[in-house]
C-alpha atoms as a PDB file:
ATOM      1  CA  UNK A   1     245.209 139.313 -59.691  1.00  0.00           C
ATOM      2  CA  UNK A   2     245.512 143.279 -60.084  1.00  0.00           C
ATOM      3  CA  UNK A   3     247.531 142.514 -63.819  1.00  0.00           C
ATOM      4  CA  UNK A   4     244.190 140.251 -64.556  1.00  0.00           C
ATOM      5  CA  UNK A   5     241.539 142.865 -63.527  1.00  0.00           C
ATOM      6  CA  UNK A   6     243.354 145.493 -65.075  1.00  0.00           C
ATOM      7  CA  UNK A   7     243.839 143.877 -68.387  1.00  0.00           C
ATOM      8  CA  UNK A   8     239.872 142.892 -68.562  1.00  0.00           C
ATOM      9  CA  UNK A   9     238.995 146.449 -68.372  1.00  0.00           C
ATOM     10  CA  UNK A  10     241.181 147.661 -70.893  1.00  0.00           C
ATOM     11  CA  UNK A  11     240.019 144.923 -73.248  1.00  0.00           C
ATOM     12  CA  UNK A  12     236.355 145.746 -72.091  1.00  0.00           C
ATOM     13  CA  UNK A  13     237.087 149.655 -73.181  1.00  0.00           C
ATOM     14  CA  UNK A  14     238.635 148.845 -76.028  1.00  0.00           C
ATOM     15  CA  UNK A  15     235.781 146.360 -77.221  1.00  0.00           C
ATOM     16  CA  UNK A  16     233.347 148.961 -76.472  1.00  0.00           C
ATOM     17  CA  UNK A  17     235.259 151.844 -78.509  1.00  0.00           C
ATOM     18  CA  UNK A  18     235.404 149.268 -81.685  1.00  0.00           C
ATOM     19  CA  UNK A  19     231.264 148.918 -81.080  1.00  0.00           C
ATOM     20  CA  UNK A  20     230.661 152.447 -80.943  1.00  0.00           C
ATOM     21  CA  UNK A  21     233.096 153.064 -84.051  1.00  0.00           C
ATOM     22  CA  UNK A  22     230.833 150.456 -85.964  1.00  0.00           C
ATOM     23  CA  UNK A  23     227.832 152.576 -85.432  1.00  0.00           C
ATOM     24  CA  UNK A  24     227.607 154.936 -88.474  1.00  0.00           C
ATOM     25  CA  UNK A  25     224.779 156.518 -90.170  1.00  0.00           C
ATOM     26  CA  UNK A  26     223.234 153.334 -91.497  1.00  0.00           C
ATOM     27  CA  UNK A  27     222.322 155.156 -94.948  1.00  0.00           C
ATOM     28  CA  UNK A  28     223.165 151.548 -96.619  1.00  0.00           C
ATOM     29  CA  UNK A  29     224.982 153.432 -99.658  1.00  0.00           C
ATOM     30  CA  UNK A  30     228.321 154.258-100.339  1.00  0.00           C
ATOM     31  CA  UNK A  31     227.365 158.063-100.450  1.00  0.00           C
ATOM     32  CA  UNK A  32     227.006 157.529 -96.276  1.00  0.00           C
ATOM     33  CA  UNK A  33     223.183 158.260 -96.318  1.00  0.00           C
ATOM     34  CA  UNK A  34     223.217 161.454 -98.046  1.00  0.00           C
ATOM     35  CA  UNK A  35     221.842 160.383-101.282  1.00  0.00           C
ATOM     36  CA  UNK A  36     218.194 159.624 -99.347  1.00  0.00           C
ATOM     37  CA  UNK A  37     218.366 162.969 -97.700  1.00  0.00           C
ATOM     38  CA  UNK A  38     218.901 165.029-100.775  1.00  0.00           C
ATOM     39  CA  UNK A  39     215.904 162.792-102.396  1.00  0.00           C
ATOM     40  CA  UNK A  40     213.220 163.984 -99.686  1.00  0.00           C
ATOM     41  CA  UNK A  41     213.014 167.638-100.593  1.00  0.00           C
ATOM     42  CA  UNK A  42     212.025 166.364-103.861  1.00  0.00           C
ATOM     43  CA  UNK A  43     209.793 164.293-102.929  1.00  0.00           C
ATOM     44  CA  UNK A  44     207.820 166.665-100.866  1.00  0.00           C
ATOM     45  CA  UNK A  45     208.025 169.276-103.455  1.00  0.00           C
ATOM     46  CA  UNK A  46     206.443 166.984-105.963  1.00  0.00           C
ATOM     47  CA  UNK A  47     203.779 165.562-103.265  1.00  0.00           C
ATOM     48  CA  UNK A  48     202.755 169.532-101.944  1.00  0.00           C
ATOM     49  CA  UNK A  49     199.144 170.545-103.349  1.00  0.00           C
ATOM     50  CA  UNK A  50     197.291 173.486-102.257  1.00  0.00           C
ATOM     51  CA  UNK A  51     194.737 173.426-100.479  1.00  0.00           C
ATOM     52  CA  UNK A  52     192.284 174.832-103.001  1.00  0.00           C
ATOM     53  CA  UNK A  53     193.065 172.463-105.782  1.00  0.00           C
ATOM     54  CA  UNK A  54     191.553 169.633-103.036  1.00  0.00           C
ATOM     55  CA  UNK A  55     188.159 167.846-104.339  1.00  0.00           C
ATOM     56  CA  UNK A  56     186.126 167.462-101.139  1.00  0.00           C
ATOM     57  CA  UNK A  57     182.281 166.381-101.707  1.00  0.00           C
ATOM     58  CA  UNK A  58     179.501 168.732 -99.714  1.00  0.00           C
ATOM     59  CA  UNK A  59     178.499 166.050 -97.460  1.00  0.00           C
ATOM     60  CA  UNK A  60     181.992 165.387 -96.078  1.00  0.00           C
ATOM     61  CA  UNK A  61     181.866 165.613 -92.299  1.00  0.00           C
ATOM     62  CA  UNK A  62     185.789 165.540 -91.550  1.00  0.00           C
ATOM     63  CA  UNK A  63     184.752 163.288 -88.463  1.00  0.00           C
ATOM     64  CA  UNK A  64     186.899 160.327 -87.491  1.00  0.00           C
ATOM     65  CA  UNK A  65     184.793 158.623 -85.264  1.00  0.00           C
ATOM     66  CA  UNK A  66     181.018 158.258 -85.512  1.00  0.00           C
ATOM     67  CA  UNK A  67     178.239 156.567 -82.803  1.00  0.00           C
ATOM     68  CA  UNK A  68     176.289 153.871 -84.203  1.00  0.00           C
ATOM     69  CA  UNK A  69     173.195 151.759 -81.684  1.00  0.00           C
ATOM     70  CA  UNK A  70     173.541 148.078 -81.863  1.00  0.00           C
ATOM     71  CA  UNK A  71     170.035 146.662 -81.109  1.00  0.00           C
ATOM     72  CA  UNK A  72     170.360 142.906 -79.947  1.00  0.00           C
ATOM     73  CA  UNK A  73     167.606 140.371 -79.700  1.00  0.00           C
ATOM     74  CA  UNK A  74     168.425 137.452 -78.990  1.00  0.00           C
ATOM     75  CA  UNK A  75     164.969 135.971 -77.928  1.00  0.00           C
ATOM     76  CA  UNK A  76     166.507 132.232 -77.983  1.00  0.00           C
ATOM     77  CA  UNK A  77     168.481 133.103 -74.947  1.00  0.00           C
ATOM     78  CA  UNK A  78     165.495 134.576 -72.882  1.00  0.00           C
ATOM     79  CA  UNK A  79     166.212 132.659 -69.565  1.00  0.00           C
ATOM     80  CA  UNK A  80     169.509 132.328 -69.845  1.00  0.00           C
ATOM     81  CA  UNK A  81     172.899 134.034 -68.312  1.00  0.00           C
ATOM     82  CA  UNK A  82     174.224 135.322 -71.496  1.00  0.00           C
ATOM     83  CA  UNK A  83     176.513 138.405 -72.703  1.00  0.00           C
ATOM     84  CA  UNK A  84     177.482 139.799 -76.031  1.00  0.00           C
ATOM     85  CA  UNK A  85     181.492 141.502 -76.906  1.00  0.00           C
ATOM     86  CA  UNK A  86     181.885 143.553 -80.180  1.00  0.00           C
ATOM     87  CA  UNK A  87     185.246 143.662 -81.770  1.00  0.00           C
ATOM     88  CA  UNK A  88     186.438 146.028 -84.620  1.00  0.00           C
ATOM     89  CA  UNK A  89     188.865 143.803 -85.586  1.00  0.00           C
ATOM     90  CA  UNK A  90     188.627 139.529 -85.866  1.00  0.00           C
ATOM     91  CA  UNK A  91     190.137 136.451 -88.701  1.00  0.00           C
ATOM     92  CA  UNK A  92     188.515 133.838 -89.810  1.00  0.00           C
ATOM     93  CA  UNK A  93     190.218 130.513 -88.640  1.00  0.00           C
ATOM     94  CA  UNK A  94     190.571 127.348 -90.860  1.00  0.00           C
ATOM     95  CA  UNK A  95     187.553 125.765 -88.845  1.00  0.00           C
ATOM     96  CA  UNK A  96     185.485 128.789 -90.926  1.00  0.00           C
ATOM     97  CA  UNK A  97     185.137 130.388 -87.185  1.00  0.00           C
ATOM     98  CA  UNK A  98     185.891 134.132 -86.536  1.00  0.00           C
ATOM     99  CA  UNK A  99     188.835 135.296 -84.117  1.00  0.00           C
ATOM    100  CA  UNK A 100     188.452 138.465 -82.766  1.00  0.00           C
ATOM    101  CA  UNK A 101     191.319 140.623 -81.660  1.00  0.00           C
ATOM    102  CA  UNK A 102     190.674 141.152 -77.899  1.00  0.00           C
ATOM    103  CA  UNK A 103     192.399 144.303 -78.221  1.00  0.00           C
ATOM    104  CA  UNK A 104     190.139 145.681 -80.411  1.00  0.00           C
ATOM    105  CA  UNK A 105     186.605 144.802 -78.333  1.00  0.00           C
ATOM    106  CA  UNK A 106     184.690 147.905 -78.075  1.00  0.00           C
ATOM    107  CA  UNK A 107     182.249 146.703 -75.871  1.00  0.00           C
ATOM    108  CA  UNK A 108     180.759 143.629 -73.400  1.00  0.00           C
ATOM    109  CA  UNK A 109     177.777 143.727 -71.977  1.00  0.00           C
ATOM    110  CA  UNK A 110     175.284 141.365 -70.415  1.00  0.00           C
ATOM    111  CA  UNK A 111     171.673 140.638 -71.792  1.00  0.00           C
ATOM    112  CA  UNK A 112     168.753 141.110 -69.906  1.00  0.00           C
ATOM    113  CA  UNK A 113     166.376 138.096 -71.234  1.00  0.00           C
ATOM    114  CA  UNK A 114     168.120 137.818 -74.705  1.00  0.00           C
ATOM    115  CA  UNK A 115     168.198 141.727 -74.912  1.00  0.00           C
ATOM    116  CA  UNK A 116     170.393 144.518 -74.684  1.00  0.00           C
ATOM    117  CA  UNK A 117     170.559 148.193 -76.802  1.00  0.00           C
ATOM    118  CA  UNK A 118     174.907 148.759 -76.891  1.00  0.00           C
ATOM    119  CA  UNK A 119     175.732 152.548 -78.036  1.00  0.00           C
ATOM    120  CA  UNK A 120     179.269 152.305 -80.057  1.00  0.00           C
ATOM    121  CA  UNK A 121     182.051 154.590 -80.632  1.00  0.00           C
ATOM    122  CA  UNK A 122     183.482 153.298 -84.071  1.00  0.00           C
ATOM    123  CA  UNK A 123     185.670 154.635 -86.259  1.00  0.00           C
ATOM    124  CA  UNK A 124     184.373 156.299 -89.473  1.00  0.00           C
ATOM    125  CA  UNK A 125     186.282 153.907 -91.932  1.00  0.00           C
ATOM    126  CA  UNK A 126     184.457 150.302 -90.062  1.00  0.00           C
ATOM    127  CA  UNK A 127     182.685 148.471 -92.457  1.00  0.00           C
ATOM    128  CA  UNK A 128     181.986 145.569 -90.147  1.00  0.00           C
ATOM    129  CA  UNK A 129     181.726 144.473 -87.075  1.00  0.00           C
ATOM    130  CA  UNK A 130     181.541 140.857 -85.279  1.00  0.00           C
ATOM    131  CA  UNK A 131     179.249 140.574 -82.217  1.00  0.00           C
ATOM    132  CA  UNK A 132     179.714 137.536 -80.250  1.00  0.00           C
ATOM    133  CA  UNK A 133     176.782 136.612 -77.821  1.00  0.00           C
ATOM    134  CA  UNK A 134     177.954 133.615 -75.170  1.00  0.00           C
ATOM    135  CA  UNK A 135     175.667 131.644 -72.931  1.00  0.00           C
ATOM    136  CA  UNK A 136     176.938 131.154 -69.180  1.00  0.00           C
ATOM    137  CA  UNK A 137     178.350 127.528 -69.442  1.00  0.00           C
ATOM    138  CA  UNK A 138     178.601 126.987 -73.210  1.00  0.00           C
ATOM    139  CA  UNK A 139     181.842 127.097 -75.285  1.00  0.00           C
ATOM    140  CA  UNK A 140     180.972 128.582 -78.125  1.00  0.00           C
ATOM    141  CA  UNK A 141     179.335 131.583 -78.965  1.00  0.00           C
ATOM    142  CA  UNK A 142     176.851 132.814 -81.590  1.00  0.00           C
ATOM    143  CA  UNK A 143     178.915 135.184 -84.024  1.00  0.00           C
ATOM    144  CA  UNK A 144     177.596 137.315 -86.776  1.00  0.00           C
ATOM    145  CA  UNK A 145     179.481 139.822 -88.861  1.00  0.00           C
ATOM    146  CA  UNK A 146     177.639 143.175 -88.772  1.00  0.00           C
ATOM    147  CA  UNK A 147     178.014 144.979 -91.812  1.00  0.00           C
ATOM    148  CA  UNK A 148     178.233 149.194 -91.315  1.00  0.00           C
ATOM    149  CA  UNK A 149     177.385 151.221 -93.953  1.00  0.00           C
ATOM    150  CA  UNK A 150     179.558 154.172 -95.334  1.00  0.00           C
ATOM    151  CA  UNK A 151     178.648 157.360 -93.656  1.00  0.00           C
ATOM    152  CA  UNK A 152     176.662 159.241 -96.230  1.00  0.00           C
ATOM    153  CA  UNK A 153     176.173 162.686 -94.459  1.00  0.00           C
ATOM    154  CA  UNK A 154     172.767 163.845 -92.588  1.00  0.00           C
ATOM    155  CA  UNK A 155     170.520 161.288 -91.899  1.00  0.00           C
ATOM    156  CA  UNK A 156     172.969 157.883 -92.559  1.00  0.00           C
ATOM    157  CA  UNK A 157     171.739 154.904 -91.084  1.00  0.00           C
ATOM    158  CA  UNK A 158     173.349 154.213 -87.372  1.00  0.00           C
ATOM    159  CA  UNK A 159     170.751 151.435 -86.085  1.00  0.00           C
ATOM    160  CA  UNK A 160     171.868 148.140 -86.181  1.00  0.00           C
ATOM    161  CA  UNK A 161     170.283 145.056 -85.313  1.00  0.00           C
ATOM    162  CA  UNK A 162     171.618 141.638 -83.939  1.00  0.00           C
ATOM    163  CA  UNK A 163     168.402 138.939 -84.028  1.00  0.00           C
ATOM    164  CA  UNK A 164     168.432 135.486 -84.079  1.00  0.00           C
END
């Protein structure tokens, strides 16, 4: 029983020294990886700029994020238990119906007799947005694809409206 035990672990040790051995660099060439390395100094020299030689227009605000309303009437649903979600992110399905990507939902909110004003967080580069407005009890929602203009500097247009 001791011969047994003992001759697992060596066989264990010695399996586990051959998969550590295996483990090399993982460059995929025969020059062991160093022929990438030596390319990325290169690369970075050709890629550097200065920073003067950068074209940036006047009205470029260097934000990432910017706060848009989202104005939703939806007097249909006056009455009714009903709530709206906006999502960043969403497919189109092969039934020609939008999927959003819950993980992208910026917002859910309930409407007061087919109203409610939503203030957004959304980042600078969104050209669209889907709202989806859902009735207590129904399965499936009113969705409409709300198009965001390019920010444009002072004055751009951040008032959107969701109507039926």
């Amino acid at each position: 029983m001791m011969i047994q035990r003992t001759s697992f672990l060596s066989f264990l040790c010695l399996l586990s020294g051959l998969m550590l051995s295996g483990c090399g660099g993982g460059g995929g060439s025969s020059g062991g990886g160093s022929s990438s390395a030596g390319s990325t100094p290169q690369s970075a020299a050709a890629a550097a700029q200065e920073v003067e030689d950068l074209n940036v227009p006047d009205d470029f605000d260097y934000e990432s994020t910017r706060t848009i309303t989202l104005q939703i009437e939806m007097v249909s649903l006056a009455g009714s238990r009903s709530y709206a979600s906006v999502y960043t992110r969403f497919t189109t399905g092969t039934d020609g119906r939008f999927r959003p990507d819950p993980g992208s939902r910026l917002a859910n909110t309930a409407l007061t007799d087919g109203t409610a004003t939503v203030t957004l967080t959304v980042p600078a580069a969104t050209t669209e947005l889907l709202a989806e407005v859902w009735t207590i009890g129904s399965t499936n929602p009113v969705q409409r694809v709300i198009e965001i203009q390019p920010v444009s500097g002072p004055g751009a247009d951040d008032q959107y409206f969701l109507t039926d």
